[in-house]
C-alpha atoms as a PDB file:
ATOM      1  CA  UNK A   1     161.008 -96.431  58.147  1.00  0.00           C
ATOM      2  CA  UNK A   2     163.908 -95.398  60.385  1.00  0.00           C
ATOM      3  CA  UNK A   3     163.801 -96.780  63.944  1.00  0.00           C
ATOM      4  CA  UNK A   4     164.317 -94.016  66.532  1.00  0.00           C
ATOM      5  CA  UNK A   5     164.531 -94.986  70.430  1.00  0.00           C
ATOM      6  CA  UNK A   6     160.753 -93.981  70.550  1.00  0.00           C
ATOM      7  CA  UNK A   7     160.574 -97.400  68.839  1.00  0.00           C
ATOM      8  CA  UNK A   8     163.509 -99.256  70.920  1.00  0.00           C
ATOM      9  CA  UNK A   9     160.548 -98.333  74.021  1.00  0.00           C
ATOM     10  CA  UNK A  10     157.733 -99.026  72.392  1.00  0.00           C
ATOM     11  CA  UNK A  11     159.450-102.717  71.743  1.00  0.00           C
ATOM     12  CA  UNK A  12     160.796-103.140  74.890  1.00  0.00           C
ATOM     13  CA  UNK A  13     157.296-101.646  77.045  1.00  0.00           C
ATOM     14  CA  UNK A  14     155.504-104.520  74.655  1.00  0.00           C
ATOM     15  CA  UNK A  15     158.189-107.109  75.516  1.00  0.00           C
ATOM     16  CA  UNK A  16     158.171-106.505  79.439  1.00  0.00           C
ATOM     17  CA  UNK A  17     154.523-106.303  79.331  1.00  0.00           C
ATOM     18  CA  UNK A  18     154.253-110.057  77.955  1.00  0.00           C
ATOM     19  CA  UNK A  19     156.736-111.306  80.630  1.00  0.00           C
ATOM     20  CA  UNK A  20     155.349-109.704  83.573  1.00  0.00           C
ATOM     21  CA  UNK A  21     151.686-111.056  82.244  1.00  0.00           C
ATOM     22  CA  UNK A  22     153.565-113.975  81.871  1.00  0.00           C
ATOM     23  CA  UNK A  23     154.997-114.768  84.636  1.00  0.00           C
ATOM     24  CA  UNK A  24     153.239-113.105  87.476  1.00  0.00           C
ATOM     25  CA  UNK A  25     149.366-112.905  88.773  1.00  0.00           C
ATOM     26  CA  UNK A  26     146.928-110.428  90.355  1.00  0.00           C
ATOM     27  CA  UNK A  27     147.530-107.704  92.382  1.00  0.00           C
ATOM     28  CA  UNK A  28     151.212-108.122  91.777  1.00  0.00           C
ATOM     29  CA  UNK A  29     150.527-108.318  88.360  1.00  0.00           C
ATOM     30  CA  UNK A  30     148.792-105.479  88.185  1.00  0.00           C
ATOM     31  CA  UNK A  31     151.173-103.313  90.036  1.00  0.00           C
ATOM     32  CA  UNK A  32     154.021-104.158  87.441  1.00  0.00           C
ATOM     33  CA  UNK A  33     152.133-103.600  84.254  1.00  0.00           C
ATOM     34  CA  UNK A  34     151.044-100.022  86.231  1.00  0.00           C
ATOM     35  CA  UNK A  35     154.866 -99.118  86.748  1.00  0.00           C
ATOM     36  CA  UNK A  36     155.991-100.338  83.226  1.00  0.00           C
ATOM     37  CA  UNK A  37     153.063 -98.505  81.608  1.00  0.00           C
ATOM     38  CA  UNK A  38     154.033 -94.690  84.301  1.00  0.00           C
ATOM     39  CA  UNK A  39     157.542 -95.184  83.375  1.00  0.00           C
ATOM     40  CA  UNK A  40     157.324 -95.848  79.553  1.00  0.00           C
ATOM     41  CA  UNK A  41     154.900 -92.702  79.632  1.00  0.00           C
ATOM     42  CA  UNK A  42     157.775 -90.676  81.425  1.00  0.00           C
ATOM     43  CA  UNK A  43     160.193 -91.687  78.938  1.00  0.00           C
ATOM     44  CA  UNK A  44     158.175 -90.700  76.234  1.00  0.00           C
ATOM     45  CA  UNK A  45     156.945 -87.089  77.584  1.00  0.00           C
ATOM     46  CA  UNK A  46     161.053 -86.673  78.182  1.00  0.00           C
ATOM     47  CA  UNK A  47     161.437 -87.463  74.645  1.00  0.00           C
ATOM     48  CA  UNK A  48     158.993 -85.247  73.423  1.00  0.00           C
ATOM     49  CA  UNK A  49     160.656 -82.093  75.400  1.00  0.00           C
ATOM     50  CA  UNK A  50     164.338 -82.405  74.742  1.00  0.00           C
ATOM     51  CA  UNK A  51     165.385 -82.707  71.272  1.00  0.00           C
ATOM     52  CA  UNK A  52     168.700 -83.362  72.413  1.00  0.00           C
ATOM     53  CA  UNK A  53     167.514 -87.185  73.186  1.00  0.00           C
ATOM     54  CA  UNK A  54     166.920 -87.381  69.517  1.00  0.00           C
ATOM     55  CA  UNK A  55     163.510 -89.634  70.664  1.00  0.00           C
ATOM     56  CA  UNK A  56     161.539 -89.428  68.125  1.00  0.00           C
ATOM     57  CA  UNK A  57     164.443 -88.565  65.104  1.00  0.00           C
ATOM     58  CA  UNK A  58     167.381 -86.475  64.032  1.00  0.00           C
ATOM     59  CA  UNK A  59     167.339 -82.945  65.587  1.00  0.00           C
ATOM     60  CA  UNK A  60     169.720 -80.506  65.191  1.00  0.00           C
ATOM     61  CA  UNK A  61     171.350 -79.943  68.469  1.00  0.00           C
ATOM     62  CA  UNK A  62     174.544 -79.031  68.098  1.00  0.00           C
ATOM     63  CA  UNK A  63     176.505 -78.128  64.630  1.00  0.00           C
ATOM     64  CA  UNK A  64     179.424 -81.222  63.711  1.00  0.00           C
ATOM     65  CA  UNK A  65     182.525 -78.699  64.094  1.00  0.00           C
ATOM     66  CA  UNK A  66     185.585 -78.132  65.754  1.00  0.00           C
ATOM     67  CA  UNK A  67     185.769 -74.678  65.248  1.00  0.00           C
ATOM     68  CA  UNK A  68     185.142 -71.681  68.027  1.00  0.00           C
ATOM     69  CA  UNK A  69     181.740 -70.977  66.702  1.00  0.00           C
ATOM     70  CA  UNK A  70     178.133 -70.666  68.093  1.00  0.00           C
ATOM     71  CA  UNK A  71     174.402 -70.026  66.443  1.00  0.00           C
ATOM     72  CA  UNK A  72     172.861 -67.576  67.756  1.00  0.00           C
ATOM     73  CA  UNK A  73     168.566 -68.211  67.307  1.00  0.00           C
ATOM     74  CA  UNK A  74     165.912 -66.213  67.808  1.00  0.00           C
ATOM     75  CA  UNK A  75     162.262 -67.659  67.927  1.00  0.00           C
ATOM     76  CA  UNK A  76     158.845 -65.904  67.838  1.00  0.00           C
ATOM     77  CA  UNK A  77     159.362 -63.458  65.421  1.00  0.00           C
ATOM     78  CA  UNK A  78     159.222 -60.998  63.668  1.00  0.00           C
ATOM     79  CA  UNK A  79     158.590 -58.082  66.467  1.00  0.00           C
ATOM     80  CA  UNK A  80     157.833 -54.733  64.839  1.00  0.00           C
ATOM     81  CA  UNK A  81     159.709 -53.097  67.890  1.00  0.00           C
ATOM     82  CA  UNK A  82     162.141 -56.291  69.176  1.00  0.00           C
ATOM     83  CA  UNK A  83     163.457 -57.240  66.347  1.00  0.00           C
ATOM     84  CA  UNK A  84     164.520 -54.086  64.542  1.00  0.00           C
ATOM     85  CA  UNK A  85     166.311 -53.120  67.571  1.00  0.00           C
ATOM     86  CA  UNK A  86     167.868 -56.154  67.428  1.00  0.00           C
ATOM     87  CA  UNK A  87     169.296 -56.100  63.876  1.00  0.00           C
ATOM     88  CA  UNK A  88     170.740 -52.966  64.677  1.00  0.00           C
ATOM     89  CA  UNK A  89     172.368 -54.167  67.203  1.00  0.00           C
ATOM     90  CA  UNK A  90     173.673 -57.379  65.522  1.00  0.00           C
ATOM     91  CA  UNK A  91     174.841 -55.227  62.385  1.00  0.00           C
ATOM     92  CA  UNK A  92     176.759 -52.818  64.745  1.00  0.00           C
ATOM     93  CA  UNK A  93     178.276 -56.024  65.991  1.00  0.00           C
ATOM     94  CA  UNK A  94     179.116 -57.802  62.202  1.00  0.00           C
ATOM     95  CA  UNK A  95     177.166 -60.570  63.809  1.00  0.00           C
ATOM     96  CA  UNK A  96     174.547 -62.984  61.725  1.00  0.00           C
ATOM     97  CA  UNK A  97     171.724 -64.558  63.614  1.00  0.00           C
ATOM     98  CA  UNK A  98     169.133 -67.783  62.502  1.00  0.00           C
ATOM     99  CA  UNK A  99     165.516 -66.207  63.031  1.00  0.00           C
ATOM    100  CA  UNK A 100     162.578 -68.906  63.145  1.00  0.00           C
ATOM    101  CA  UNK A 101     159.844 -66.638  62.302  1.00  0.00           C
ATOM    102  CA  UNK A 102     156.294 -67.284  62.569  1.00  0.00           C
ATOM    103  CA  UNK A 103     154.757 -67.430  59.338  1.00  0.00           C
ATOM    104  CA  UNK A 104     151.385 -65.484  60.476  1.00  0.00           C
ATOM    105  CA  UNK A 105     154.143 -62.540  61.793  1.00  0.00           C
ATOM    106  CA  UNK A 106     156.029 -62.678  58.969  1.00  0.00           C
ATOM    107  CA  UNK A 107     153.304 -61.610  56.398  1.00  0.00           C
ATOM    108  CA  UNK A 108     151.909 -58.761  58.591  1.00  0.00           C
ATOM    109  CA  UNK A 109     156.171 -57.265  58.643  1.00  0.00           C
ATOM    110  CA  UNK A 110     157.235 -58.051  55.085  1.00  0.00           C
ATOM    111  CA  UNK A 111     159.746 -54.696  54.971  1.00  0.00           C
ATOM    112  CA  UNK A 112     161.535 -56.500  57.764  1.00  0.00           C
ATOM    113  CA  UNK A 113     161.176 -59.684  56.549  1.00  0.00           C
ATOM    114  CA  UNK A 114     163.520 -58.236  53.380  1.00  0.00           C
ATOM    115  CA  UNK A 115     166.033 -56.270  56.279  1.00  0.00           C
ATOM    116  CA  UNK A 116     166.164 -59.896  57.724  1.00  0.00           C
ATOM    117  CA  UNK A 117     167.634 -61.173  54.369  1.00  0.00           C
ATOM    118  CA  UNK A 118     169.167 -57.734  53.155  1.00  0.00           C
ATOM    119  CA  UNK A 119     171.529 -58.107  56.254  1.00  0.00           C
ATOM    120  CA  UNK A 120     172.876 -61.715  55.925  1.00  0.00           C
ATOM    121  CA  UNK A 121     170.556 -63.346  58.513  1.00  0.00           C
ATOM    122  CA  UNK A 122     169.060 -66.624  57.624  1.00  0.00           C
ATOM    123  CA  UNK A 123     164.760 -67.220  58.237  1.00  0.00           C
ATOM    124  CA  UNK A 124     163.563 -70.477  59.318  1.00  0.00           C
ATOM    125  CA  UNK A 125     160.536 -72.164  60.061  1.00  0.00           C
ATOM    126  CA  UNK A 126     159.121 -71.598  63.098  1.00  0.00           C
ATOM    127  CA  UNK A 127     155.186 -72.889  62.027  1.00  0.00           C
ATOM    128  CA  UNK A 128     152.650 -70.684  60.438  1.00  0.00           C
ATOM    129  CA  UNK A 129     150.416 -69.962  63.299  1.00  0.00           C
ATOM    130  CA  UNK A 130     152.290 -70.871  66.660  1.00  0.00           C
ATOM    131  CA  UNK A 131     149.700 -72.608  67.846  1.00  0.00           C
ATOM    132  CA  UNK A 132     150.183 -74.020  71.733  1.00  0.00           C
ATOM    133  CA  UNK A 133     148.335 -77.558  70.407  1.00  0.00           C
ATOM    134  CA  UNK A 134     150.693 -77.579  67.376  1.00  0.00           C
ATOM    135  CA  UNK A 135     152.266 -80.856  69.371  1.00  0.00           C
ATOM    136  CA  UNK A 136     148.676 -82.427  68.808  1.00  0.00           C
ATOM    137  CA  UNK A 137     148.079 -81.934  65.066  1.00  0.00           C
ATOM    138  CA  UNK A 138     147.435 -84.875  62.931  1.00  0.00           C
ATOM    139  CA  UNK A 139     149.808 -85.053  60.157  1.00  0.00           C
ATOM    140  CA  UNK A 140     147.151 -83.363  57.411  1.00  0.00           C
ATOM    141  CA  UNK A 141     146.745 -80.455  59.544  1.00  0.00           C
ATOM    142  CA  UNK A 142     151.080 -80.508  60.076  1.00  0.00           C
ATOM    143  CA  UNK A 143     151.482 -80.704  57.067  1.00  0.00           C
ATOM    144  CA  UNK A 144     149.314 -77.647  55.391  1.00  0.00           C
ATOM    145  CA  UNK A 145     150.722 -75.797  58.632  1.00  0.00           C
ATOM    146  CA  UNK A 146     154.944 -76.490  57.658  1.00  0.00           C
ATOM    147  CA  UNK A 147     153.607 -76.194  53.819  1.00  0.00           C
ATOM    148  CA  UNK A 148     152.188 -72.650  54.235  1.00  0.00           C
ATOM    149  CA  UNK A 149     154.900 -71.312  56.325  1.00  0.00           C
ATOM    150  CA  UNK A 150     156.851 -72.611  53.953  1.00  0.00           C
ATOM    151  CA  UNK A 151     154.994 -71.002  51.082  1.00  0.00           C
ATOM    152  CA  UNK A 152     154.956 -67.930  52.648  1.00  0.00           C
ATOM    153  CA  UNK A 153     158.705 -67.259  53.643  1.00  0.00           C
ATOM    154  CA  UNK A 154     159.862 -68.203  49.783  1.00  0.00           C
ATOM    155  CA  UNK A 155     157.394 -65.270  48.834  1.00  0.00           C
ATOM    156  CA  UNK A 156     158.818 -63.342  51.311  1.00  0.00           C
ATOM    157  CA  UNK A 157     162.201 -63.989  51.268  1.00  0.00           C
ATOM    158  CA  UNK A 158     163.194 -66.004  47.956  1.00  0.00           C
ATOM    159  CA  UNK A 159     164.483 -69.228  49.810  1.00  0.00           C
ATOM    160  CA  UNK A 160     162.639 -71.761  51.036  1.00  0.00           C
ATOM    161  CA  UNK A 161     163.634 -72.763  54.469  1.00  0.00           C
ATOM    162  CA  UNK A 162     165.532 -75.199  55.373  1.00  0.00           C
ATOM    163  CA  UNK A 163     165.077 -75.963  59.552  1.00  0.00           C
ATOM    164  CA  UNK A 164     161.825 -76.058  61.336  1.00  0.00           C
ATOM    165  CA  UNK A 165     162.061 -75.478  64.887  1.00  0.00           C
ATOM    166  CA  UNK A 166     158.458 -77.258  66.285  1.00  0.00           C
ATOM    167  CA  UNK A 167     156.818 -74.139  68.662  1.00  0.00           C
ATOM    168  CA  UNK A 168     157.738 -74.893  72.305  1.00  0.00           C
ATOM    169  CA  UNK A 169     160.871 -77.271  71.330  1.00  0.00           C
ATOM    170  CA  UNK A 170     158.309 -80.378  71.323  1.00  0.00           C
ATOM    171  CA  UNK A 171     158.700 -83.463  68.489  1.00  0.00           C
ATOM    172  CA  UNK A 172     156.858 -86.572  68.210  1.00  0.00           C
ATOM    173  CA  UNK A 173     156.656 -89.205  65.442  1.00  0.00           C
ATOM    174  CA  UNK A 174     154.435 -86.823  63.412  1.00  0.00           C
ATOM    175  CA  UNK A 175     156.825 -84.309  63.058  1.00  0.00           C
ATOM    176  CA  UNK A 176     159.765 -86.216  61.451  1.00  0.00           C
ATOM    177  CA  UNK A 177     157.359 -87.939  59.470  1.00  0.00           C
ATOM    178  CA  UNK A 178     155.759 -84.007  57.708  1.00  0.00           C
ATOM    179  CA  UNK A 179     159.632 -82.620  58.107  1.00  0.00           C
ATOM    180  CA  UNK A 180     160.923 -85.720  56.246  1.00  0.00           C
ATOM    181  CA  UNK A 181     158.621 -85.028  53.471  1.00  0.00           C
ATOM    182  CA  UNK A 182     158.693 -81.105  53.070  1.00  0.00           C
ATOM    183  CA  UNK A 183     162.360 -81.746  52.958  1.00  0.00           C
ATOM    184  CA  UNK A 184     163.307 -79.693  56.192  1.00  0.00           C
ATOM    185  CA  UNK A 185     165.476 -80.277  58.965  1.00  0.00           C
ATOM    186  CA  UNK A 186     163.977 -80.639  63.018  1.00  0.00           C
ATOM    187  CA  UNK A 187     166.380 -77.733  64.817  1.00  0.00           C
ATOM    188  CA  UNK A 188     166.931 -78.190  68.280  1.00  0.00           C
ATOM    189  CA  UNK A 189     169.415 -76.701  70.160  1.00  0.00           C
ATOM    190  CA  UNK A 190     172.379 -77.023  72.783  1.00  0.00           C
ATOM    191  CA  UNK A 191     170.948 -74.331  75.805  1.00  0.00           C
ATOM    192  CA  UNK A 192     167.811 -72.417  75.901  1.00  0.00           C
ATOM    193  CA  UNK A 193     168.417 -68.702  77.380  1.00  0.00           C
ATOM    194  CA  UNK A 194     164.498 -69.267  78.928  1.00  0.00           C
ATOM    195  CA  UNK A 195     164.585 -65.722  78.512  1.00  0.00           C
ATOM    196  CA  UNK A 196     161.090 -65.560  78.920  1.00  0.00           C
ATOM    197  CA  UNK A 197     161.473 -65.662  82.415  1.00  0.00           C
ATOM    198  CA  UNK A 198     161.624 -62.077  84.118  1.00  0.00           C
ATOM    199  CA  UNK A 199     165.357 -62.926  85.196  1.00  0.00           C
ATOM    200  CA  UNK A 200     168.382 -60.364  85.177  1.00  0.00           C
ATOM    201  CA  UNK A 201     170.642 -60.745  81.775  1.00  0.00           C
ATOM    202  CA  UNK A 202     173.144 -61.644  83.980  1.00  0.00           C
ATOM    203  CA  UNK A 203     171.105 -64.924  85.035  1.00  0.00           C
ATOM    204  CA  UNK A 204     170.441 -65.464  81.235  1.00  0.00           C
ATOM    205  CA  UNK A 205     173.788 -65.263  79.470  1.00  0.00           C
ATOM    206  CA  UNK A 206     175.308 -67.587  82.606  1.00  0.00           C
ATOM    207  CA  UNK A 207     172.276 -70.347  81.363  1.00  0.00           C
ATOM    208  CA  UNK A 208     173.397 -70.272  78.149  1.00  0.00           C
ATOM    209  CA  UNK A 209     177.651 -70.015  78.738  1.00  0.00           C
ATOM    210  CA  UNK A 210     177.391 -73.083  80.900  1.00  0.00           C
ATOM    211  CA  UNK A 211     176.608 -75.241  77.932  1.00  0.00           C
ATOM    212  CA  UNK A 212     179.126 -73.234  75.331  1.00  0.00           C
ATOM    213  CA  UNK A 213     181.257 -75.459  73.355  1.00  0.00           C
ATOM    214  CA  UNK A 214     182.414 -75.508  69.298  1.00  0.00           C
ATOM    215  CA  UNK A 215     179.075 -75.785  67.385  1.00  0.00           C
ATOM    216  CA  UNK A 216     176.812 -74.972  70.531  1.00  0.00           C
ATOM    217  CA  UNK A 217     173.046 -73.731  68.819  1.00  0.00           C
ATOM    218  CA  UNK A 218     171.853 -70.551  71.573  1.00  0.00           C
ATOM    219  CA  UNK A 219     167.922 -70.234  72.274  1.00  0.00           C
ATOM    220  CA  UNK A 220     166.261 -66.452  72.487  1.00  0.00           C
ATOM    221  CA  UNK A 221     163.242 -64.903  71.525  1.00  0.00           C
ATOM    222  CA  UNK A 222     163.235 -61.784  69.673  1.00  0.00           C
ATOM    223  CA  UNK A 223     159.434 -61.569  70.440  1.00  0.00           C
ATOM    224  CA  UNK A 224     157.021 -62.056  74.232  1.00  0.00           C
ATOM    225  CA  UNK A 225     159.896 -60.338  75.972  1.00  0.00           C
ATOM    226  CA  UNK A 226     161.359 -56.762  76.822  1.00  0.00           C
ATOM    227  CA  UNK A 227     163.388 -54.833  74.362  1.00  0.00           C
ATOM    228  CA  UNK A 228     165.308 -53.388  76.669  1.00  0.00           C
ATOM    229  CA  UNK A 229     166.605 -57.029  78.456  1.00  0.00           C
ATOM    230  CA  UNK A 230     166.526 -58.544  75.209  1.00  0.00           C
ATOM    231  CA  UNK A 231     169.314 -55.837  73.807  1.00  0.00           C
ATOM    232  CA  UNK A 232     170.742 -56.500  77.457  1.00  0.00           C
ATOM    233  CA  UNK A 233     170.813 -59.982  77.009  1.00  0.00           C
ATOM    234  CA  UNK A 234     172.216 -59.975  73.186  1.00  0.00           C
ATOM    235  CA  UNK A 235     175.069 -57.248  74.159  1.00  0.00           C
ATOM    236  CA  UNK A 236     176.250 -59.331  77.185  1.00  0.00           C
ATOM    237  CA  UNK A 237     176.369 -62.844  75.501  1.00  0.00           C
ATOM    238  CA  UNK A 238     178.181 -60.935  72.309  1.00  0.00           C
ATOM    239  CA  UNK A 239     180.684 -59.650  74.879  1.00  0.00           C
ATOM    240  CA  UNK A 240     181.539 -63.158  76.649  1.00  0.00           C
ATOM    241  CA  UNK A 241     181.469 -64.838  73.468  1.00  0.00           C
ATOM    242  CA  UNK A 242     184.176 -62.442  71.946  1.00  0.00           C
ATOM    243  CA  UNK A 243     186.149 -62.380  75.058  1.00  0.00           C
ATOM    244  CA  UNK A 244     186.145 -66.464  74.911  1.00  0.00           C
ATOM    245  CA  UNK A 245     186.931 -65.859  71.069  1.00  0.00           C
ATOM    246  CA  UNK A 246     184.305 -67.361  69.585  1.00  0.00           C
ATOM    247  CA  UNK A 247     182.443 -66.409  66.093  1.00  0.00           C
ATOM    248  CA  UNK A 248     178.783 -66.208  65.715  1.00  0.00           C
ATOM    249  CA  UNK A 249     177.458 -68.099  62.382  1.00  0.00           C
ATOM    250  CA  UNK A 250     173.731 -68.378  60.998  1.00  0.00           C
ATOM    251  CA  UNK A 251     172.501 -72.178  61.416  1.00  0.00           C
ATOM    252  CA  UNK A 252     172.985 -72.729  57.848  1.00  0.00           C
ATOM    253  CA  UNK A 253     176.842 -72.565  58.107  1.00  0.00           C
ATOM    254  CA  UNK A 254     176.818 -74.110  61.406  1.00  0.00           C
ATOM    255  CA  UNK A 255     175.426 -77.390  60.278  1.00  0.00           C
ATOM    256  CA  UNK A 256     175.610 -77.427  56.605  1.00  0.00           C
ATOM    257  CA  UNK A 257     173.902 -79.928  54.516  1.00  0.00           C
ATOM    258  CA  UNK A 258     170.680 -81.685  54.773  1.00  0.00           C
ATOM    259  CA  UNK A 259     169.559 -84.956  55.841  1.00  0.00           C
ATOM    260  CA  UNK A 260     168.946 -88.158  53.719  1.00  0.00           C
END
């Protein structure tokens, strides 16, 4: 078993716990072992909302490269209006995008699960359902969750995916443990456009720009929001990226390779 820094806190909670017990009494007792348990409790709901931490395991945050490059990921799909108009717009562009389609989605739009593939873009996991108490699932239920996504998008697609992106951005032990053994990668990523919010593109693209750097992974939804600000949105981060000079790749060729 690999220790994480969910572990390192579990350890050291335990450890403080036994000195305060040990060397303190009643109410002041009390009020320690109150305050160790609020804080390792913070620590932990941190950890389970920002990948970046890397809490509970290895998530894919940012790709390992020193070139001018950036993923571009879109979560939620597919659309059956969003996220045609968005192709065309990435193909008038020569630009190819990660998409971490919901399984469920996927099988109702199978013609644009093969445009998806027919023009370069890669298809991750993104969970069969989307359920909002997918953070909650024991590992069985995980498991035949990942596995039937999984199972779906190689009879969709031909390939198997290789990232799952948990819905919401949330880990916990459970997930590295079901990722680990489907053979998939946890995706994270470096700024989240929050794009669900009903904010001006402007407001958007500036979210994401302020975290740009080589290997940066980009947050949207090409589903739950407006076409018309999502092509907003899309056009204006393709035009500051190209004006900073820097290439859009699909996850895949971002960070390569998978984990041990």
């Amino acid at each position: 078993m690999r220790l994480t820094r969910y572990h390192a806190v579990l350890a050291g909670t335990l450890l403080a716990g036994l000195l305060i017990l040990g060397f303190t009494r009643g109410a002041i007792c009390l009020a320690l072992l109150a305050g160790l348990c609020l804080l390792a409790g913070l620590l932990v709901g941190l950890g389970v909302s920002f990948p970046q931490w890397q809490f509970f395991g290895p998530s894919v945050c940012r790709g390992q490269t020193g070139r001018k490059a950036v993923a571009l990921t879109f979560d939620d799909g597919p659309d059956p209006e969003n996220t045609p108009a968005l192709l065309s717009l990435l193909a008038g562009r020569n630009v190819r995008a990660t998409f971490f389609c919901i399984g469920r989605r996927a099988a109702e739009q199978p013609e644009l699960m093969e445009r998806l593939i027919a023009e370069g873009h890669a298809v991750e996991n993104h969970s069969f359902q989307h359920s909002p108490m997918t953070n909650l699932f024991s590992v069985r239920r995980l498991r035949e969750e990942l596995a039937r996504a999984q199972t779906e998008f190689q009879r969709l697609t031909g390939r198997a995916p290789e990232f799952f992106r948990p819905p919401a951005g949330l880990t916990n032990p459970r997930v590295f443990r079901v990722t680990r053994e489907l053979g998939l990668r946890v995706a994270g990523y470096t700024a989240r456009g929050l794009d669900r919010r009903a904010d001006p593109p402007e407001k958007i693209v500036a979210r994401l720009l302020r975290r740009l750097q080589p290997g940066a992974i980009f947050l949207l939804h090409d589903a739950g929001v407006p076409r018309e600000r999502l092509l907003a949105v899309v056009t204006l981060l393709l035009d500051k990226l190209q004006a900073a000079e820097y290439q859009c790749l699909r996850l895949d060729e971002l960070a390569p390779g998978k984990e041990k």
